[in-house]
PDB file of N, CA and C in Angstrom:
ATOM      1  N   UNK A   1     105.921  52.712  16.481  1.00  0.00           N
ATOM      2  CA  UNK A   1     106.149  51.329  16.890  1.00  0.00           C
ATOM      3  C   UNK A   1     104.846  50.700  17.386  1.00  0.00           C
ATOM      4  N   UNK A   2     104.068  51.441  18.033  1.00  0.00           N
ATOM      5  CA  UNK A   2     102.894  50.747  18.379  1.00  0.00           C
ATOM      6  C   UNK A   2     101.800  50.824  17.211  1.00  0.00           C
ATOM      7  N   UNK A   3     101.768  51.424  17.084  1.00  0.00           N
ATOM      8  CA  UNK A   3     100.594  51.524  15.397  1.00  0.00           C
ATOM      9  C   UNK A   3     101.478  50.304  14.579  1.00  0.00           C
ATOM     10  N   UNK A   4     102.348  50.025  14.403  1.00  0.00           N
ATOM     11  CA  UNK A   4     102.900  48.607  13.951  1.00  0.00           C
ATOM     12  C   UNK A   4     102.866  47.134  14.757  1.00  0.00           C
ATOM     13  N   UNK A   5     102.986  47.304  15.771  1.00  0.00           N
ATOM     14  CA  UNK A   5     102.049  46.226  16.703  1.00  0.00           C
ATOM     15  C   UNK A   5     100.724  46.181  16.597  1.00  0.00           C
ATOM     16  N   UNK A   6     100.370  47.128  16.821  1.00  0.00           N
ATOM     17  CA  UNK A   6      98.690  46.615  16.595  1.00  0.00           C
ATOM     18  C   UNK A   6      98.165  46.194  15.512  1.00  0.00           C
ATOM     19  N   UNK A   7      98.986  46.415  14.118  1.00  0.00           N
ATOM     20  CA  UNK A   7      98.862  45.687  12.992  1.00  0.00           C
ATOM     21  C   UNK A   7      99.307  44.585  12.763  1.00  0.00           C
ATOM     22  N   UNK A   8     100.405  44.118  13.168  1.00  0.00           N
ATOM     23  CA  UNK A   8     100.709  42.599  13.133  1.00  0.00           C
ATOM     24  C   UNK A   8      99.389  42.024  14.170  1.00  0.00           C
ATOM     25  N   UNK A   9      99.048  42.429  15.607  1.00  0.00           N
ATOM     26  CA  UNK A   9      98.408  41.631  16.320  1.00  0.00           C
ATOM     27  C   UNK A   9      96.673  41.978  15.281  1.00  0.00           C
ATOM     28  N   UNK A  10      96.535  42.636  14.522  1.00  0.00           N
ATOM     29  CA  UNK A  10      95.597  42.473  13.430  1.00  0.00           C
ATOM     30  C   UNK A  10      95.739  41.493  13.078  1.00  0.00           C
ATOM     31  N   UNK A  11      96.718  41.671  12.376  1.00  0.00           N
ATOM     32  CA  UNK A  11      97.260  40.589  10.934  1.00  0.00           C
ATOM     33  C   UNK A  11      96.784  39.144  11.425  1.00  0.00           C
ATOM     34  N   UNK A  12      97.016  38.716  12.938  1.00  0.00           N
ATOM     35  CA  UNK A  12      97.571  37.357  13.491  1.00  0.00           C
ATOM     36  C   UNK A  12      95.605  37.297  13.672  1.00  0.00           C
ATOM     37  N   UNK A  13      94.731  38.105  14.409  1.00  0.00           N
ATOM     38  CA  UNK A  13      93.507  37.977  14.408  1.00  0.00           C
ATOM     39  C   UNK A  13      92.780  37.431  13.147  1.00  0.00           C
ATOM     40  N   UNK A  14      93.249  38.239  11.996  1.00  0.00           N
ATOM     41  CA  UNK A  14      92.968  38.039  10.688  1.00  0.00           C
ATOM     42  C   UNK A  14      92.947  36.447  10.515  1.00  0.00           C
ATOM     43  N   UNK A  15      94.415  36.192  10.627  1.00  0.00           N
ATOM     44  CA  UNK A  15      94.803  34.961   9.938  1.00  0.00           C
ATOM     45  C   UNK A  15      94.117  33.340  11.047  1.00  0.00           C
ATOM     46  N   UNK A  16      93.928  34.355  12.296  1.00  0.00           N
ATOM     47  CA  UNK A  16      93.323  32.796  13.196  1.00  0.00           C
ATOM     48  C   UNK A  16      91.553  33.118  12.743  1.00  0.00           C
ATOM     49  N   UNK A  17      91.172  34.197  12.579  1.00  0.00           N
ATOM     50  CA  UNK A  17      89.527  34.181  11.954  1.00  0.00           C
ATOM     51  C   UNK A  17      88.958  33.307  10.123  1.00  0.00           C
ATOM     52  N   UNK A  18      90.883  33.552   9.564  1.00  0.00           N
ATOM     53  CA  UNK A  18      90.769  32.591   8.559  1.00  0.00           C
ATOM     54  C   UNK A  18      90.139  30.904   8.885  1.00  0.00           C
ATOM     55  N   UNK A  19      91.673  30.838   9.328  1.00  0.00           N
ATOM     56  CA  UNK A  19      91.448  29.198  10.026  1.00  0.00           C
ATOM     57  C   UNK A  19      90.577  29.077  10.705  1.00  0.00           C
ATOM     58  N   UNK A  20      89.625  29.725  11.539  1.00  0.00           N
ATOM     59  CA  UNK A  20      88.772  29.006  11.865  1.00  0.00           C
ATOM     60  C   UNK A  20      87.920  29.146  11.254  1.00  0.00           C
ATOM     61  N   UNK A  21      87.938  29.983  10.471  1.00  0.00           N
ATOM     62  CA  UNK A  21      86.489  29.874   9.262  1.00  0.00           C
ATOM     63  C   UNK A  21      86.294  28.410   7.862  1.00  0.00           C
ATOM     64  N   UNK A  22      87.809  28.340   7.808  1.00  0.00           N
ATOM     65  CA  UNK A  22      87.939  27.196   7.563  1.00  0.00           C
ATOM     66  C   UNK A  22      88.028  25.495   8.027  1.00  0.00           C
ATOM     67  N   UNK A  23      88.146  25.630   9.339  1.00  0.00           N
ATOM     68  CA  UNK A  23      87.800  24.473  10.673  1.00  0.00           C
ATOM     69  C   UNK A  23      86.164  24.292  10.596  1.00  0.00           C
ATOM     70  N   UNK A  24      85.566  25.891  10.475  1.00  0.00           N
ATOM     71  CA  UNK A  24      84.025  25.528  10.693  1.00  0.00           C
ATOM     72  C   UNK A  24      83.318  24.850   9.269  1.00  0.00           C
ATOM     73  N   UNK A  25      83.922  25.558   8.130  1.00  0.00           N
ATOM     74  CA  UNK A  25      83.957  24.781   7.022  1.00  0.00           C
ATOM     75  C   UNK A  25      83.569  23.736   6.627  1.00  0.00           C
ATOM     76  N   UNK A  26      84.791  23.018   7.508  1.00  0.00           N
ATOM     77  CA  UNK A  26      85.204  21.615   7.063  1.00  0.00           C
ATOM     78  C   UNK A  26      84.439  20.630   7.840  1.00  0.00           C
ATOM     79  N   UNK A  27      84.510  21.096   9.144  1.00  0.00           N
ATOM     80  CA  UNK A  27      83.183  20.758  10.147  1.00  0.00           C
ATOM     81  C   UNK A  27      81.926  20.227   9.362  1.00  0.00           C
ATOM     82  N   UNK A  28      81.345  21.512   8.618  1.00  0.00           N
ATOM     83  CA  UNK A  28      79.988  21.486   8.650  1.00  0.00           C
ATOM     84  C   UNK A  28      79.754  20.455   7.154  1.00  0.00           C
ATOM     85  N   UNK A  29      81.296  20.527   6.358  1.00  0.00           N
ATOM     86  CA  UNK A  29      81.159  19.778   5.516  1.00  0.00           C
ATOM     87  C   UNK A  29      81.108  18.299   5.595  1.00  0.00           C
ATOM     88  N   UNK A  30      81.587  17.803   7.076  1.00  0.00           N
ATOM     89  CA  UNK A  30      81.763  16.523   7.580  1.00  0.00           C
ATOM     90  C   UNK A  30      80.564  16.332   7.923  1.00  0.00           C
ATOM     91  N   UNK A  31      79.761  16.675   8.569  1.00  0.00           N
ATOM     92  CA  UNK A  31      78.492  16.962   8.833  1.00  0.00           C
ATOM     93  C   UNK A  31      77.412  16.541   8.126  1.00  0.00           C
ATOM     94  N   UNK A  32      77.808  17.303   6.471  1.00  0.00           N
ATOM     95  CA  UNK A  32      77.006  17.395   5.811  1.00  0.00           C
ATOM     96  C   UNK A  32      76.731  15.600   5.056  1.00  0.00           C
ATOM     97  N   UNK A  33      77.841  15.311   4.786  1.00  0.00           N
ATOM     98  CA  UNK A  33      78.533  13.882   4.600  1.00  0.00           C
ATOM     99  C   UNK A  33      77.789  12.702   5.560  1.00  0.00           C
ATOM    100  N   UNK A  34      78.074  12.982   6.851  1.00  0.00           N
ATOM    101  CA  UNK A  34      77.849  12.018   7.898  1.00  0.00           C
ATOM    102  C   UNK A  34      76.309  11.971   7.658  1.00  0.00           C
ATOM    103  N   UNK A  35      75.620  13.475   7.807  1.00  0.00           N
ATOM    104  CA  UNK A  35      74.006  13.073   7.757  1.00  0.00           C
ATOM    105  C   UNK A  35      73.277  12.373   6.226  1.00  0.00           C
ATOM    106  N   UNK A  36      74.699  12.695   5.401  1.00  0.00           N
ATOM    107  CA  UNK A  36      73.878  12.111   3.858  1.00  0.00           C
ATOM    108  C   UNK A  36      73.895  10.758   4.207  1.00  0.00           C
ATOM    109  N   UNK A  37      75.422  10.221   4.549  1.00  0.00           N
ATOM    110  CA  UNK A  37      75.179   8.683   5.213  1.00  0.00           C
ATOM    111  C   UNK A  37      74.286   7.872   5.732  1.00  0.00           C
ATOM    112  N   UNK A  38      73.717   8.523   6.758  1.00  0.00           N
ATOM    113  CA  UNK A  38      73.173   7.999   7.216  1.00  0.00           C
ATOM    114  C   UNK A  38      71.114   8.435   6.923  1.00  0.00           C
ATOM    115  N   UNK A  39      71.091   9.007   6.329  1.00  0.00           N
ATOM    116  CA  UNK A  39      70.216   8.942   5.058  1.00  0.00           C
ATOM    117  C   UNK A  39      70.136   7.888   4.548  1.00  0.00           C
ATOM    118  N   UNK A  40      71.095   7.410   3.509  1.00  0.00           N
ATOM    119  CA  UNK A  40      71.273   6.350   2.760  1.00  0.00           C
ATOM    120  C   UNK A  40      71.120   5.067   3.723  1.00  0.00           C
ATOM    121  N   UNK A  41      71.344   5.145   4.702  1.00  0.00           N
ATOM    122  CA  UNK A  41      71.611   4.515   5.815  1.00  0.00           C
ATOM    123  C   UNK A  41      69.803   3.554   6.245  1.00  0.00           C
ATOM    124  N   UNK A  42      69.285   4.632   6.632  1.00  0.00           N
ATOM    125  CA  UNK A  42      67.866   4.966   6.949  1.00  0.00           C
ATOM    126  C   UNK A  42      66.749   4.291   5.725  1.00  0.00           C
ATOM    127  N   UNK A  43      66.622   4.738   4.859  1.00  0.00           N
ATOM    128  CA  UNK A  43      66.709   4.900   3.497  1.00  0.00           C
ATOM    129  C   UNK A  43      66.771   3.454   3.168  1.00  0.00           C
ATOM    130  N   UNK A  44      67.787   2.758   3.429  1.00  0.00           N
ATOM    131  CA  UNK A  44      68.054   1.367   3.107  1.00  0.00           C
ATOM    132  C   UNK A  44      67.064  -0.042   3.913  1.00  0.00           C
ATOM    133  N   UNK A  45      66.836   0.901   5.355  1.00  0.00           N
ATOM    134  CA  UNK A  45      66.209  -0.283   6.581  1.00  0.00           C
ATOM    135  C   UNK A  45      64.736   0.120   6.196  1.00  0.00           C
ATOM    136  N   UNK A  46      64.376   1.092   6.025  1.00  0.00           N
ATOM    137  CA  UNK A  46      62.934   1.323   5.301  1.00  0.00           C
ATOM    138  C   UNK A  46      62.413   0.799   4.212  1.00  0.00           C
ATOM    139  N   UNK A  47      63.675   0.950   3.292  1.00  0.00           N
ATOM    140  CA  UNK A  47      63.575  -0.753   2.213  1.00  0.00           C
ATOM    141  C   UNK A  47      62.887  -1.592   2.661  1.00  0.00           C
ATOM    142  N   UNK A  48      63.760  -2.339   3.486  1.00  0.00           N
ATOM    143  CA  UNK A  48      64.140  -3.757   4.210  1.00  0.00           C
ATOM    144  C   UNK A  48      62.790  -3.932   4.842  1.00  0.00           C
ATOM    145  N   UNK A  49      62.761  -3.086   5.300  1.00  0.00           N
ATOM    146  CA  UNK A  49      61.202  -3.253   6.657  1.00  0.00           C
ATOM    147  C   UNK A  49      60.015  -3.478   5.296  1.00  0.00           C
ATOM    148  N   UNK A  50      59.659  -2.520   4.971  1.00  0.00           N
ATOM    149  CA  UNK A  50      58.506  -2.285   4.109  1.00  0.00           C
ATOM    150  C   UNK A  50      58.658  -3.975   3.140  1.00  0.00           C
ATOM    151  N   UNK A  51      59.341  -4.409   2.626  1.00  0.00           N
ATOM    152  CA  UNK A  51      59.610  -5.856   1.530  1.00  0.00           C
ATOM    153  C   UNK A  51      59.425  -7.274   2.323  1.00  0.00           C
ATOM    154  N   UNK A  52      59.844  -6.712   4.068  1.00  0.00           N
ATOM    155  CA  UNK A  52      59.369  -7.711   4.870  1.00  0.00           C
ATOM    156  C   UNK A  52      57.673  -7.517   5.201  1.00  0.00           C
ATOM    157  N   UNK A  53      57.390  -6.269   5.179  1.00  0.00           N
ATOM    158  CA  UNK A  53      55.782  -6.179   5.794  1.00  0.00           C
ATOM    159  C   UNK A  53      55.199  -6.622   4.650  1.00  0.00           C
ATOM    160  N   UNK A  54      55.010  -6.348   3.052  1.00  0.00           N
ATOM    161  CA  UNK A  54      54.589  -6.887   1.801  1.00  0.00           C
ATOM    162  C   UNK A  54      54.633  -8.701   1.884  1.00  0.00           C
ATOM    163  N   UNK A  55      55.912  -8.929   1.888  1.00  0.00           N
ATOM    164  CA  UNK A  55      55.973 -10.554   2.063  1.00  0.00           C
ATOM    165  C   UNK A  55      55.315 -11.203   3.139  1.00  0.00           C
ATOM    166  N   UNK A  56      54.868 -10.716   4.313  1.00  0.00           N
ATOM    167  CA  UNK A  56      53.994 -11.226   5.606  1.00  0.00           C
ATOM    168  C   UNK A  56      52.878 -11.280   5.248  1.00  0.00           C
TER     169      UNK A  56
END
């Protein structure tokens, strides 16, 4: 009975090291997103600046 408990309380370790491997995942994939954004972001006012310093 206990060698069968300690395998379910495996099992349940297992399955919360899933999910959070997938939380960190998704995280880092939001992440990855937010900093491309704002790249493009950046990217765009460096445009802007540089077309105003040319035209001055």
């Amino acid at each position: 009975a206990r060698e069968q408990f300690q395998s379910v309380g495996f099992a349940q370790l297992q399955q919360q090291l899933r999910y959070q491997k997938a939380q960190a995942a998704q995280t880092a994939s939001n992440i990855q997103v937010e900093l491309g954004t704002q790249v493009v972001r950046l990217h765009d006012r460096v445009a802007a600046l540089e077309k105003l310093a040319y035209a001055a």
